[in-house]
Protein backbone atom coordinates (compact mmCIF):
# COMPACT_ATOMS: atom_id res chain seq x y z
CA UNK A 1 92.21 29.71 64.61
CA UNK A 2 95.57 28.41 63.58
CA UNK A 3 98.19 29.58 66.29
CA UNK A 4 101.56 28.05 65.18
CA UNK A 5 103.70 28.58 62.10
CA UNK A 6 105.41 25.54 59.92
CA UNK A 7 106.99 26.18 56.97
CA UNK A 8 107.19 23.10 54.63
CA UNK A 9 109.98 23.26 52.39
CA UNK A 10 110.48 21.00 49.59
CA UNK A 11 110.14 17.37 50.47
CA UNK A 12 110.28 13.61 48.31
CA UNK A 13 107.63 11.67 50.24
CA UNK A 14 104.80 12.34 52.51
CA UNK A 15 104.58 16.11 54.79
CA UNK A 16 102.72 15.08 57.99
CA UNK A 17 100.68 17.55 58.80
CA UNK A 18 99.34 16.60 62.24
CA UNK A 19 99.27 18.97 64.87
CA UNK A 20 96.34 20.61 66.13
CA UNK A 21 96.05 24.13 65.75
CA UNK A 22 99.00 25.19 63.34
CA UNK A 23 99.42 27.07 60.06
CA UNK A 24 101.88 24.99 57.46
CA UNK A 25 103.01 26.64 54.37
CA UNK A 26 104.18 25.66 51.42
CA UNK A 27 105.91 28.57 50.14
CA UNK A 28 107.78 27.95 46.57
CA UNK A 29 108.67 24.54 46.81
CA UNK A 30 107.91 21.59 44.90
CA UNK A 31 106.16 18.93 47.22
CA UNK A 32 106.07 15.54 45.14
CA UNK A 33 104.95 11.68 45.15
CA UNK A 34 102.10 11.53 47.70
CA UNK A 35 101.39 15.22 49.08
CA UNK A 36 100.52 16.33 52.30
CA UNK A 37 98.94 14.20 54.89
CA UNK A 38 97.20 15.58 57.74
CA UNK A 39 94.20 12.69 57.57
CA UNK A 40 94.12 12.35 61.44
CA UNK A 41 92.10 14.12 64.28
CA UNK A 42 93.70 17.25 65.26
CA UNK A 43 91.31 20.19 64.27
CA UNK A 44 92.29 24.04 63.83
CA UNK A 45 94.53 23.32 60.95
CA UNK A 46 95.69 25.70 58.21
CA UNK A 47 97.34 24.51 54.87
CA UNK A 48 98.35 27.11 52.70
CA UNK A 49 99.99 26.25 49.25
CA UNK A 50 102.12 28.86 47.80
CA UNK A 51 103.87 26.61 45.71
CA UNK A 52 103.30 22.97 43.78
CA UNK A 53 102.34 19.61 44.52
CA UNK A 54 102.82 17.64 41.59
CA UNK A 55 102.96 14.08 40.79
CA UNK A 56 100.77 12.98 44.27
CA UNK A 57 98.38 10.10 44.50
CA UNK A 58 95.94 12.86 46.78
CA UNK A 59 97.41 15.98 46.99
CA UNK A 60 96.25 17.38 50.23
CA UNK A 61 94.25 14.80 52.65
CA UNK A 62 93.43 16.68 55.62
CA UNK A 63 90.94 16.03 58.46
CA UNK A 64 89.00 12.50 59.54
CA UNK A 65 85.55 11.88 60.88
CA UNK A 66 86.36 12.95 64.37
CA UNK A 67 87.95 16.28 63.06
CA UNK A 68 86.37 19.88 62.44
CA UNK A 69 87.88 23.12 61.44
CA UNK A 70 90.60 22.17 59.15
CA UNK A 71 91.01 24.86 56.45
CA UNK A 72 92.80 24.08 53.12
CA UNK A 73 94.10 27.22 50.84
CA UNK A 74 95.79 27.11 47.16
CA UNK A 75 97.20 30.76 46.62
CA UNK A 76 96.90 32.20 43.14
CA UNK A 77 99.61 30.91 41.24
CA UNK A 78 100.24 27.83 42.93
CA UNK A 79 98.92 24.54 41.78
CA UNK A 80 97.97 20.92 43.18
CA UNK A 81 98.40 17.98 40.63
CA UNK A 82 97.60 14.28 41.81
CA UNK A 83 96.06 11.13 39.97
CA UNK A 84 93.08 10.66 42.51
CA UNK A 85 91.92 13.47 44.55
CA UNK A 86 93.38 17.30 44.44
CA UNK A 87 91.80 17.63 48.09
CA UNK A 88 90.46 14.94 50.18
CA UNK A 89 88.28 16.60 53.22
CA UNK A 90 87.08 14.56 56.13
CA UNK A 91 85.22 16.20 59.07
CA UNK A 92 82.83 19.24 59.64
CA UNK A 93 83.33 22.55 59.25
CA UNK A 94 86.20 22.52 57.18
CA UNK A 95 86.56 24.90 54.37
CA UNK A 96 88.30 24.79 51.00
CA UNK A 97 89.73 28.10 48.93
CA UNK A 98 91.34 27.62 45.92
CA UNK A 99 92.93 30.44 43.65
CA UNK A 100 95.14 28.23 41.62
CA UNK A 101 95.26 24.96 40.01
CA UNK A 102 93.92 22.05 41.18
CA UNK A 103 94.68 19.01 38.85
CA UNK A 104 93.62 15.31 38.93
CA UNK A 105 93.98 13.14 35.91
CA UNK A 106 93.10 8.99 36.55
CA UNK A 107 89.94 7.86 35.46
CA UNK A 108 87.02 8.44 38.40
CA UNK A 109 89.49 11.26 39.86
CA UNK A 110 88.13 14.53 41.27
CA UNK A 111 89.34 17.58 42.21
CA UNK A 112 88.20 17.82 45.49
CA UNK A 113 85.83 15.93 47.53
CA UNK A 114 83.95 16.96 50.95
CA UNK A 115 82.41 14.57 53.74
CA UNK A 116 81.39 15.38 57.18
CA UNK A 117 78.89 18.50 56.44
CA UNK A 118 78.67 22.25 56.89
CA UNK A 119 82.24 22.61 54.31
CA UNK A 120 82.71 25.98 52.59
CA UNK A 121 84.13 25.77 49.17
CA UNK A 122 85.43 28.49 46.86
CA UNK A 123 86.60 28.08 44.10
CA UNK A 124 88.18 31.10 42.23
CA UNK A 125 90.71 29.54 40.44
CA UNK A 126 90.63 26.28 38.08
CA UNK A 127 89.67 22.86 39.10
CA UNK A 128 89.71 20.34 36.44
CA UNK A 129 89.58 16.11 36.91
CA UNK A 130 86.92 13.91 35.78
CA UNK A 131 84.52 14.92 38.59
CA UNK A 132 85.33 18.64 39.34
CA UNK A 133 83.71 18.78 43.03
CA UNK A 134 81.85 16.02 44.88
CA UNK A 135 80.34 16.61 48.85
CA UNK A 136 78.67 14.52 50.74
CA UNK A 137 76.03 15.52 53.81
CA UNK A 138 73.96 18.69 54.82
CA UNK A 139 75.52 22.72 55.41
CA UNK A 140 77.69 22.58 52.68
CA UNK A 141 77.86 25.89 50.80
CA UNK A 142 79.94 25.72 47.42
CA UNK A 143 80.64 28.98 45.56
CA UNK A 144 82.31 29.14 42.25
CA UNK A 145 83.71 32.31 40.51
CA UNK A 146 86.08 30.68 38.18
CA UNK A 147 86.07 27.47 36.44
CA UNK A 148 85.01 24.07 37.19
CA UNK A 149 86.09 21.37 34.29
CA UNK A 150 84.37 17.50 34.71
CA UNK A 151 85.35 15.29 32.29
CA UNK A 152 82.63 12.85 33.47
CA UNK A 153 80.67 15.46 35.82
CA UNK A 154 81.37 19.12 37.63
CA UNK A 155 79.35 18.65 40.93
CA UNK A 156 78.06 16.05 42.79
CA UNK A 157 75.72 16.75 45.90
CA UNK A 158 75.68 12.85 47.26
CA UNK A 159 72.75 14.21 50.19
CA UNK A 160 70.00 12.19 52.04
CA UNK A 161 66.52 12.72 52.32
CA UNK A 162 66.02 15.90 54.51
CA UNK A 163 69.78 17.79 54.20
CA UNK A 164 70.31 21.23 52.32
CA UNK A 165 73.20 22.04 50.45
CA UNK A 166 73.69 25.27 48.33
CA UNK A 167 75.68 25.87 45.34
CA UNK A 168 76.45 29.60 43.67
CA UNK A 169 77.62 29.99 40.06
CA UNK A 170 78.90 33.02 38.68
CA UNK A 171 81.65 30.89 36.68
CA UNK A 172 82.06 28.39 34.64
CA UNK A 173 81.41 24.96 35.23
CA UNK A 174 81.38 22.56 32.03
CA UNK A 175 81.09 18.89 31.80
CA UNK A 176 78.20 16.39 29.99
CA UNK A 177 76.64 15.92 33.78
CA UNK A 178 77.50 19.37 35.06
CA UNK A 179 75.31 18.98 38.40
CA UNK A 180 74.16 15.58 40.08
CA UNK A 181 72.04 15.87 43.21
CA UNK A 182 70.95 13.18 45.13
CA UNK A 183 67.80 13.13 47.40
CA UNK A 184 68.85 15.94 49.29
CA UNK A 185 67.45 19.83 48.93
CA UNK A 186 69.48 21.22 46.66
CA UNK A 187 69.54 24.96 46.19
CA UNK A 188 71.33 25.82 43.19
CA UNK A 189 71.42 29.50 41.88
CA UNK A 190 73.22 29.91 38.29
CA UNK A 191 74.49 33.49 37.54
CA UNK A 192 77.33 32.36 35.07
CA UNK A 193 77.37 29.44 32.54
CA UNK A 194 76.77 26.24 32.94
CA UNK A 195 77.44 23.88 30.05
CA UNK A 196 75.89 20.40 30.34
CA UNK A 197 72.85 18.78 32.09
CA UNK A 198 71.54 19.60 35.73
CA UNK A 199 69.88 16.84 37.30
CA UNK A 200 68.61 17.91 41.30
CA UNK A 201 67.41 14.56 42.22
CA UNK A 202 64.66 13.63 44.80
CA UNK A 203 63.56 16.48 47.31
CA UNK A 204 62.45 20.18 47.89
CA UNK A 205 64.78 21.48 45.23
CA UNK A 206 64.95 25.51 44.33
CA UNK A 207 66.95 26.47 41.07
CA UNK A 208 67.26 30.45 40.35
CA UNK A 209 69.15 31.01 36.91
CA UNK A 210 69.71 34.39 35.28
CA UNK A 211 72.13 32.90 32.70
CA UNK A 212 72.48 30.25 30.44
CA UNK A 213 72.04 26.62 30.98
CA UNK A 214 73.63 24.29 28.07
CA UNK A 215 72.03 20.98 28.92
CA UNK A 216 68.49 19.44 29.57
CA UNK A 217 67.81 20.82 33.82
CA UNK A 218 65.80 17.89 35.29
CA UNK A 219 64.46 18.87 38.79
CA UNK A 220 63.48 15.69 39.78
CA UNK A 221 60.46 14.39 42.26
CA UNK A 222 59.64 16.88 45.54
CA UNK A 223 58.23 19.81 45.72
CA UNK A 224 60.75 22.28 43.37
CA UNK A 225 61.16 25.85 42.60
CA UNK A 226 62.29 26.92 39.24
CA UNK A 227 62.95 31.09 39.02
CA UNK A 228 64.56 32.27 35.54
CA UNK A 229 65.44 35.62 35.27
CA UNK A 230 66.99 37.87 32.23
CA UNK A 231 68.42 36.28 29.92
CA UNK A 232 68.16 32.49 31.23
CA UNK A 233 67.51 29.25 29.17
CA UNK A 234 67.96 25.70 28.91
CA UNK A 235 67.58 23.09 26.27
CA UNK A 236 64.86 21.77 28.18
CA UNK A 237 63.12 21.91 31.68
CA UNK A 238 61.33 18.92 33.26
């Protein structure tokens, strides 16, 4: 993808990172104040943090409506700490891998949020902000191995009547609203723990869980699918 090589070193302000079809790397550094910003239209983007943003408003804005194919990593180790928004995506088929930290602390913050459809997520590492991950539109696949922390919720699927978004749990995510799906259809299979309530919203929703569910799991109206396995429960289903 990615064809070029910048290394970022340590920098006061703002890193643009605007050119099409480049890798820039933060290696060890310390990148502070307002982060990187590569909110424009150039697709085929790689950022790869080996090192810290800390202090930022958004730590890492990358992509606009008219962009695809921007790629964000956070490397184990490393760590992204802002007051909004750890990421900010804009524009399809960009994908999001974190192994690290991601860190946002104001009120109505999030770790990282998603528009523009078909986004791949990982999460491996630690996200933690008062909404952990929030995407809006259809294809996105989210995937979480490590741990999601919402103070106010963990995931939001903001989707319209007739897109599909998936979400796989073999984590942690944690907060009192730990999944909030719109009207979209939501499938949402739980092989870790989830602690707090799951609310799908309106449409053709299918949750599989084979673990345990610490909240109430509303599914919503439309026609759902509910599939517990093993040792799965919930403090209530409706």
């Amino acid at each position: 993808m990615a064809n070029k090589i910048i290394h970022i070193d340590s920098f006061e302000l703002t890193y643009a990172a605007s050119k099409a079809n480049t890798t820039y790397i933060l290696d060890k550094g310390e990148l502070g104040l307002r982060g990187i910003d590569a909110s424009n239209d150039a697709d085929n983007r790689l950022i790869r943090i080996a090192g810290t943003i800390a202090g930022a408003y958004n730590g890492i804005e990358i992509g606009n409506n008219d962009s695809r194919n921007n790629d964000v990593v956070i490397e184990k180790g490393a760590a992204v700490q802002a007051r909004n928004k750890g990421i900010d995506s804009l524009g399809a088929h960009n994908s999001i891998t974190n192994l690290g930290s991601l860190f946002a602390s104001d009120a109505g913050s999030y770790g990282i949020t998603a528009e523009g459809g078909d986004a791949v997520i990982r999460n491996s590492g630690l996200i933690s902000a008062n909404t952990g991950i929030s995407i809006v539109g259809s294809g996105n696949r989210i995937s979480n191995s490590g741990a999601i922390i919402g103070s106010s919720k963990g995931l939001i699927i903001d989707s319209e009547t007739g897109e599909t978004n998936r979400f796989v749990n073999t984590g942690h995510l944690e907060s009192s609203m730990a999944i909030d799906g719109r009207f979209g259809d939501e499938t949402i299979i739980n092989r870790g723990y989830v602690g707090g309530a799951v609310s799908t919203g309106n449409g053709d929703d299918f949750l599989s869980s084979s673990n345990y569910i610490a909240g109430d799991v509303n599914l919503g109206s439309g026609d759902d699918r509910l599939v517990l396995r093993g040792k799965a429960s919930a403090s209530s289903f409706y």
